[in-house]
PDB file of N, CA and C in Angstrom:
ATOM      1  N   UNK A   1       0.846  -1.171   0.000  1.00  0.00           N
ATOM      2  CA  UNK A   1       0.000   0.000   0.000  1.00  0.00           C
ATOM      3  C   UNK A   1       0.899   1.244   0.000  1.00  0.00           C
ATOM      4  N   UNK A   2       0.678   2.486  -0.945  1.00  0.00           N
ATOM      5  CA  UNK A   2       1.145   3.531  -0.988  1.00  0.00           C
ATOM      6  C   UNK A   2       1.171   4.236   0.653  1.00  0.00           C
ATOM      7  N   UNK A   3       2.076   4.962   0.631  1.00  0.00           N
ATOM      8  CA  UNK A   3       1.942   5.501   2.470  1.00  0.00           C
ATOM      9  C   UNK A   3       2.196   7.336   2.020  1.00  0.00           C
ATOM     10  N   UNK A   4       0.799   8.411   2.196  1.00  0.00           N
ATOM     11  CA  UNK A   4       1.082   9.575   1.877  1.00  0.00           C
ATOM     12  C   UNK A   4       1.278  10.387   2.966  1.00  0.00           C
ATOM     13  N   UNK A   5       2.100  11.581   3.197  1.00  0.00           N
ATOM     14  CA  UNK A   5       1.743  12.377   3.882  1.00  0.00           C
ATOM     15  C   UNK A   5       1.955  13.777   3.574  1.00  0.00           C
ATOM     16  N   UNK A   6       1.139  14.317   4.183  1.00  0.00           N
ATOM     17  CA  UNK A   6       0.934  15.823   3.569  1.00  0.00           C
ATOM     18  C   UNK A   6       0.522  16.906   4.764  1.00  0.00           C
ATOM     19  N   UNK A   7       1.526  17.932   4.649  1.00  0.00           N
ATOM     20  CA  UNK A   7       1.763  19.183   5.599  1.00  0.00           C
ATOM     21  C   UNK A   7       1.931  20.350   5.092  1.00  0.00           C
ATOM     22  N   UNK A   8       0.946  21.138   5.794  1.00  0.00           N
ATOM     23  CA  UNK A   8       1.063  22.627   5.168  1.00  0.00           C
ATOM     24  C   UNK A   8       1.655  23.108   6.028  1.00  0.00           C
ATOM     25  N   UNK A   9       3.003  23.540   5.163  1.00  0.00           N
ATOM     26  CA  UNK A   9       4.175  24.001   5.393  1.00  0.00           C
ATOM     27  C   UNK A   9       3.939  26.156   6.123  1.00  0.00           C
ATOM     28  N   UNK A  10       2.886  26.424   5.290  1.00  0.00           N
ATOM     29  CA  UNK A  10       2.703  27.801   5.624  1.00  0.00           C
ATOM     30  C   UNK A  10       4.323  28.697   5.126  1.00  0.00           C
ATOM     31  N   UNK A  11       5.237  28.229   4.330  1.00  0.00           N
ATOM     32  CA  UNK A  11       6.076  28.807   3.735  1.00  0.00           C
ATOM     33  C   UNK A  11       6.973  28.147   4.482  1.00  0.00           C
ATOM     34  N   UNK A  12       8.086  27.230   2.889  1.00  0.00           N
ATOM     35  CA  UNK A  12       8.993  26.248   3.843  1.00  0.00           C
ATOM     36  C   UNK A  12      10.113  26.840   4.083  1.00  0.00           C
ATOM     37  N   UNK A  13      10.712  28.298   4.345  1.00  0.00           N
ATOM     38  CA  UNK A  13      11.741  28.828   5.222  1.00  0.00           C
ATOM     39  C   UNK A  13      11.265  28.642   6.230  1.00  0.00           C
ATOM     40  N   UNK A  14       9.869  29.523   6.929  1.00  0.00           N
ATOM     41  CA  UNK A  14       9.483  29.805   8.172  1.00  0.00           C
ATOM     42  C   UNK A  14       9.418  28.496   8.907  1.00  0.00           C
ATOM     43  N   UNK A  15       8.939  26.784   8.119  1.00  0.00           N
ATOM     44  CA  UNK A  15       8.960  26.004   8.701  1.00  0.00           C
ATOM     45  C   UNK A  15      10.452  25.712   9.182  1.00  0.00           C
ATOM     46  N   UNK A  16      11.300  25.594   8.255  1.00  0.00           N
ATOM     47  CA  UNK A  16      12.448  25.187   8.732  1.00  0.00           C
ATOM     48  C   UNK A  16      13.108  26.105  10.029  1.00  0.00           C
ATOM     49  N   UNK A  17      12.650  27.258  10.073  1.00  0.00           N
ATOM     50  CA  UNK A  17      13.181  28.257  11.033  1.00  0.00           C
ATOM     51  C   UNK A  17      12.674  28.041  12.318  1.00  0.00           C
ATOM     52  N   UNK A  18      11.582  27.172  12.392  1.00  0.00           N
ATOM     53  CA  UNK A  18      10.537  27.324  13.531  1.00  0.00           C
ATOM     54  C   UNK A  18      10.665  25.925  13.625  1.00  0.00           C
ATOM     55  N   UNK A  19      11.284  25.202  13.050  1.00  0.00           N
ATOM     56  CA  UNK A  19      11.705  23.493  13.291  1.00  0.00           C
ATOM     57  C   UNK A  19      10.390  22.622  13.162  1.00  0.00           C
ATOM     58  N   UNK A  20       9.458  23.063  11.809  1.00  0.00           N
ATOM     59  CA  UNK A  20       8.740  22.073  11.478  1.00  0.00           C
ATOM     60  C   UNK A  20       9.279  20.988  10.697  1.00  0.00           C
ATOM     61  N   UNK A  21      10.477  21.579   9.531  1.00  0.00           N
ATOM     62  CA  UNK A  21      10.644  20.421   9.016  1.00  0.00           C
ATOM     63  C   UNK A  21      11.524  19.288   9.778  1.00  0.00           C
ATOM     64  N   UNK A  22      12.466  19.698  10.958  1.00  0.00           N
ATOM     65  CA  UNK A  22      12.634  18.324  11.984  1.00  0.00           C
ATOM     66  C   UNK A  22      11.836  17.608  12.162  1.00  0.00           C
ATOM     67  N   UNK A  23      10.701  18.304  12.581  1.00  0.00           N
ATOM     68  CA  UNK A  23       9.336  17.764  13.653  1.00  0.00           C
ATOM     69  C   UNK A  23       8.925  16.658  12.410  1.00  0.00           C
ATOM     70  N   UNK A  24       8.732  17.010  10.831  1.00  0.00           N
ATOM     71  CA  UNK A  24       8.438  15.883   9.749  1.00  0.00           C
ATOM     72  C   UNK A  24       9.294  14.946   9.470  1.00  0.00           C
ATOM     73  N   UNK A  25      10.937  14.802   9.708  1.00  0.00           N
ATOM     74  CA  UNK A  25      11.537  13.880   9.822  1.00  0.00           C
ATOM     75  C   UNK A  25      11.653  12.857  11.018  1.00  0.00           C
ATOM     76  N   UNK A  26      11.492  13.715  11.980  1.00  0.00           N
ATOM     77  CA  UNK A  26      11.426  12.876  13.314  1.00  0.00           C
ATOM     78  C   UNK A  26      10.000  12.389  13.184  1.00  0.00           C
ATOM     79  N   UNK A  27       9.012  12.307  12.509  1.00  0.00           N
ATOM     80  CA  UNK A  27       8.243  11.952  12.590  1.00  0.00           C
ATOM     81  C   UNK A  27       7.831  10.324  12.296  1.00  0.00           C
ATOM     82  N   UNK A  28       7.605   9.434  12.895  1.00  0.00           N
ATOM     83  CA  UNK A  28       7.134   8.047  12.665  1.00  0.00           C
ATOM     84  C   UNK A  28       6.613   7.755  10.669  1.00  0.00           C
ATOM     85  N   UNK A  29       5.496   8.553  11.217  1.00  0.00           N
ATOM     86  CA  UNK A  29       4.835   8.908  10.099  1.00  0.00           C
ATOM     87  C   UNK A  29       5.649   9.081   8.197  1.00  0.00           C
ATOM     88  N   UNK A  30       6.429   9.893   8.715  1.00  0.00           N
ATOM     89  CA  UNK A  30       7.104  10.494   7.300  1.00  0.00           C
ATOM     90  C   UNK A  30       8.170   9.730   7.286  1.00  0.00           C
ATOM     91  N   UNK A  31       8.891   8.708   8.569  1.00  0.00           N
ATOM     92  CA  UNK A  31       9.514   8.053   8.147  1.00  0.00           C
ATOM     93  C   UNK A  31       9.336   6.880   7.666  1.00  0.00           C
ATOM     94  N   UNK A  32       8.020   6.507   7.755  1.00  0.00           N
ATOM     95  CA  UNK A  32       7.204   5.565   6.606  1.00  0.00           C
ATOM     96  C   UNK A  32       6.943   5.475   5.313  1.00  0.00           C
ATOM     97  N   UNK A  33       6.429   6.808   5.344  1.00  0.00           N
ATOM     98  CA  UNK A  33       6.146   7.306   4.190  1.00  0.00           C
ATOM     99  C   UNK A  33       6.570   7.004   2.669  1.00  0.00           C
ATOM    100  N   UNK A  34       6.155   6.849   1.500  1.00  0.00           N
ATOM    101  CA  UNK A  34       6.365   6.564   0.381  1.00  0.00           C
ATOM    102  C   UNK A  34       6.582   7.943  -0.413  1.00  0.00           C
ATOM    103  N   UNK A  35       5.456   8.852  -0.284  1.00  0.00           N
ATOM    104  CA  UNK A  35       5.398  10.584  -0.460  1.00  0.00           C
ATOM    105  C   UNK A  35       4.989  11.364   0.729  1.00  0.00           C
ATOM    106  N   UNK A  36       6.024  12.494   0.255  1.00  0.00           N
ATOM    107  CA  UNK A  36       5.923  13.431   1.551  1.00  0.00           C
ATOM    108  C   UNK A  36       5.741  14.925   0.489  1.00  0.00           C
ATOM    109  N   UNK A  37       4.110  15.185   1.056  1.00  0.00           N
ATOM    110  CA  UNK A  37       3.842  16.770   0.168  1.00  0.00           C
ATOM    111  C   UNK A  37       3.389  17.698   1.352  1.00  0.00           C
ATOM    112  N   UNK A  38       4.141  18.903   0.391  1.00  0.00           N
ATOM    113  CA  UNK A  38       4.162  19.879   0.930  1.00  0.00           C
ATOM    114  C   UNK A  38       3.698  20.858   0.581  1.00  0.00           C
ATOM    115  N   UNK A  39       2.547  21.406   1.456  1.00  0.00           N
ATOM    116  CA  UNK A  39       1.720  22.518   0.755  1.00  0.00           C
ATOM    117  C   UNK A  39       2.071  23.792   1.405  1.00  0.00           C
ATOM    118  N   UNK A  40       1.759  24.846   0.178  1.00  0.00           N
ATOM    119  CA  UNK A  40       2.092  26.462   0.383  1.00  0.00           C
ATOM    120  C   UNK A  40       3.433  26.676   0.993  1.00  0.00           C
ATOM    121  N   UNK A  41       4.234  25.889  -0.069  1.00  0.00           N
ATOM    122  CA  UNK A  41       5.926  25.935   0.394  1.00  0.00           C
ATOM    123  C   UNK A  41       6.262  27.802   0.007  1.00  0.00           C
ATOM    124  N   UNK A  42       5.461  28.223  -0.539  1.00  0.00           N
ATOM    125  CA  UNK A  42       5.683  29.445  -1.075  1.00  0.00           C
ATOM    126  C   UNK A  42       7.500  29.946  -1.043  1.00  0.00           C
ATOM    127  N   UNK A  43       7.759  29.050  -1.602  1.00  0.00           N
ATOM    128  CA  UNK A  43       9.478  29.351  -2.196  1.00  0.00           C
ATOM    129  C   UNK A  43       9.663  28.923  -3.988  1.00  0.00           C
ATOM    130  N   UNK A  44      10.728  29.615  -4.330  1.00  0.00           N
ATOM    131  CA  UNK A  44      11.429  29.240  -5.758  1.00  0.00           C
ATOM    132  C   UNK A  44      11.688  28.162  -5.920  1.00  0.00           C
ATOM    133  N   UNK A  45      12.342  27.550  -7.016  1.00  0.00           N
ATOM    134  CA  UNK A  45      12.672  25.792  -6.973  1.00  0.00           C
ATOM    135  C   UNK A  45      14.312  25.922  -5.931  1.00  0.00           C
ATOM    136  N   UNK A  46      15.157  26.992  -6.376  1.00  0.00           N
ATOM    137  CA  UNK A  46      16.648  27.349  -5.835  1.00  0.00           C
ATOM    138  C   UNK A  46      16.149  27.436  -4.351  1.00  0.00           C
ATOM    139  N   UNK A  47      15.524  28.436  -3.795  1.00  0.00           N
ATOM    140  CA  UNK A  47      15.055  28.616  -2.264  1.00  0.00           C
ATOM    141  C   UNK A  47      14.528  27.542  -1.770  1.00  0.00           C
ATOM    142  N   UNK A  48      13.669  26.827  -2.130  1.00  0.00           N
ATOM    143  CA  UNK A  48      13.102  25.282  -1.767  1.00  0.00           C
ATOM    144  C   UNK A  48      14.810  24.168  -1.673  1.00  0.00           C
ATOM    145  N   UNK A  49      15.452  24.280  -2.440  1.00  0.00           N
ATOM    146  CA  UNK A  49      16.626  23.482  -2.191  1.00  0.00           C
ATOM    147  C   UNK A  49      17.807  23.513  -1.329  1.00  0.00           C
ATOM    148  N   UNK A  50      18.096  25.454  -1.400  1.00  0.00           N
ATOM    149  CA  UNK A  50      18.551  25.439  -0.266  1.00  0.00           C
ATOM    150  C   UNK A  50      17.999  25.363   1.020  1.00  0.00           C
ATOM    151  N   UNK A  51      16.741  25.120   0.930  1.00  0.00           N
ATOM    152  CA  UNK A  51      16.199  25.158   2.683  1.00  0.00           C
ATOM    153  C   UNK A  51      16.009  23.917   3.330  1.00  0.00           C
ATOM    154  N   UNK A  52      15.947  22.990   1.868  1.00  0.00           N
ATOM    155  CA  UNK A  52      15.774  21.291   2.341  1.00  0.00           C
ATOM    156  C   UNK A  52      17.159  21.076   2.534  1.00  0.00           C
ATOM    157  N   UNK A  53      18.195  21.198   1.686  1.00  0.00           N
ATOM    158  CA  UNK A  53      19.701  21.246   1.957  1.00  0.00           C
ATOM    159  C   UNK A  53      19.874  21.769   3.877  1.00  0.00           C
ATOM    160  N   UNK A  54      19.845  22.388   3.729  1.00  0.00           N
ATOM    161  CA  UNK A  54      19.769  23.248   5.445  1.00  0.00           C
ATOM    162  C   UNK A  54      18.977  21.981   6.458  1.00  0.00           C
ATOM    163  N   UNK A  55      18.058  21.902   5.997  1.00  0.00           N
ATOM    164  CA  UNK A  55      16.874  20.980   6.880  1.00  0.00           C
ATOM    165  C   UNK A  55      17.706  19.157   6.835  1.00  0.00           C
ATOM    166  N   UNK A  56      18.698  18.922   6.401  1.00  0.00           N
ATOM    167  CA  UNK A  56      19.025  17.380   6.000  1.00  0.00           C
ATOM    168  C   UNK A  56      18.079  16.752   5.059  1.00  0.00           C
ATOM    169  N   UNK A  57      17.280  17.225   4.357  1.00  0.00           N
ATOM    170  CA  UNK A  57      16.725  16.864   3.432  1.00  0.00           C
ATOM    171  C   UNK A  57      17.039  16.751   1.908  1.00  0.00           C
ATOM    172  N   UNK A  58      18.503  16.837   1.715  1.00  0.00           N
ATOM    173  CA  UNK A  58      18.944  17.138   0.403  1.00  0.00           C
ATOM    174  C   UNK A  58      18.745  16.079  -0.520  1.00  0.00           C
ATOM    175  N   UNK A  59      18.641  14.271   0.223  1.00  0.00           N
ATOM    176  CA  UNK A  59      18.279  13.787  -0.139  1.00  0.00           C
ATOM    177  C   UNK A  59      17.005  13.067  -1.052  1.00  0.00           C
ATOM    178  N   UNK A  60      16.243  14.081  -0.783  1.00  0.00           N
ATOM    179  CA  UNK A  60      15.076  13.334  -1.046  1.00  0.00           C
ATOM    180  C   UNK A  60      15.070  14.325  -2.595  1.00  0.00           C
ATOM    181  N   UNK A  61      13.933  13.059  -3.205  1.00  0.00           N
ATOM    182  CA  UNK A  61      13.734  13.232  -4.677  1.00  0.00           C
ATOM    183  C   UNK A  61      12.445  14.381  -4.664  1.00  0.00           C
ATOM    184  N   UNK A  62      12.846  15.433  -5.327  1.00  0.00           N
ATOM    185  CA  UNK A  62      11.381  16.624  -5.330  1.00  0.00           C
ATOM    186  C   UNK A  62      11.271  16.903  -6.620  1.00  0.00           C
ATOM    187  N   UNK A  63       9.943  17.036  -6.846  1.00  0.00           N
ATOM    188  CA  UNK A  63       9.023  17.694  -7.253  1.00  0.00           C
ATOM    189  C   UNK A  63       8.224  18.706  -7.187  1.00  0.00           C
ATOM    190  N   UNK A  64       8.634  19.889  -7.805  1.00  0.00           N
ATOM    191  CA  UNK A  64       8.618  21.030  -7.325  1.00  0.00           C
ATOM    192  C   UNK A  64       7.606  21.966  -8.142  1.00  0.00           C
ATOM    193  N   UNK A  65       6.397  22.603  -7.878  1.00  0.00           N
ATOM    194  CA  UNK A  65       5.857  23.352  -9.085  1.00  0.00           C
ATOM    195  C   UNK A  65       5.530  24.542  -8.526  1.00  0.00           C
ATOM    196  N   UNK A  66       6.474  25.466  -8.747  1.00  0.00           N
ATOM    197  CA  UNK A  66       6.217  27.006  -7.831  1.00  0.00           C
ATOM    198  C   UNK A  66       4.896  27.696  -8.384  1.00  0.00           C
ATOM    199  N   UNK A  67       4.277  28.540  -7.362  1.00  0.00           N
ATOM    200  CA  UNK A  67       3.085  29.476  -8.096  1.00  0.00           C
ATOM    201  C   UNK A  67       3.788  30.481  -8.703  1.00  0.00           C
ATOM    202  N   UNK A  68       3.009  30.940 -10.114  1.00  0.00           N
ATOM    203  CA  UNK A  68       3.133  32.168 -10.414  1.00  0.00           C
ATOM    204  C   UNK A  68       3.153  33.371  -9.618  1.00  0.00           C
ATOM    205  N   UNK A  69       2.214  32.992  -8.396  1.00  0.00           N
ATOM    206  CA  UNK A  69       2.219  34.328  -7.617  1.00  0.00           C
ATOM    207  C   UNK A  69       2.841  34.096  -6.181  1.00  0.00           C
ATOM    208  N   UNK A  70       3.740  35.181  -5.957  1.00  0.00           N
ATOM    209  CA  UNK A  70       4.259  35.592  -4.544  1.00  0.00           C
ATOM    210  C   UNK A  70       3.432  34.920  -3.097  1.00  0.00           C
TER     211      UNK A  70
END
């Protein structure tokens, strides 16, 4: 069975700054996981990489589709 999980990030600097994205690795959950999405990352594809880079997340395979708008 596929295993999803999905967190609104509320903008993934502020998460990483405020230690949500730990809280999703330490998580049981996401370390199950098959996909891990992330909503209203409101970053660039470059800003999204360096912040997962920062977060120990450099690993993981993304998929990234920024909004047109700010």
């Amino acid at each position: 069975m596929l295993s999803v999980v999905t967190v609104n990030v509320n903008g993934v600097r502020a998460a990483h700054k405020n230690g949500g994205l730990q809280w999703l690795l330490d998580a049981h959950a996401a370390k199950e996981a098959d996909v891990i999405c992330l909503q209203e990352v409101r970053a660039n594809g470059d800003e999204l990489a360096a912040t997962l880079e920062l977060a120990g997340m450099q690993d993981f395979n993304v998929l990234h589709s920024a909004s047109s708008e700010k």
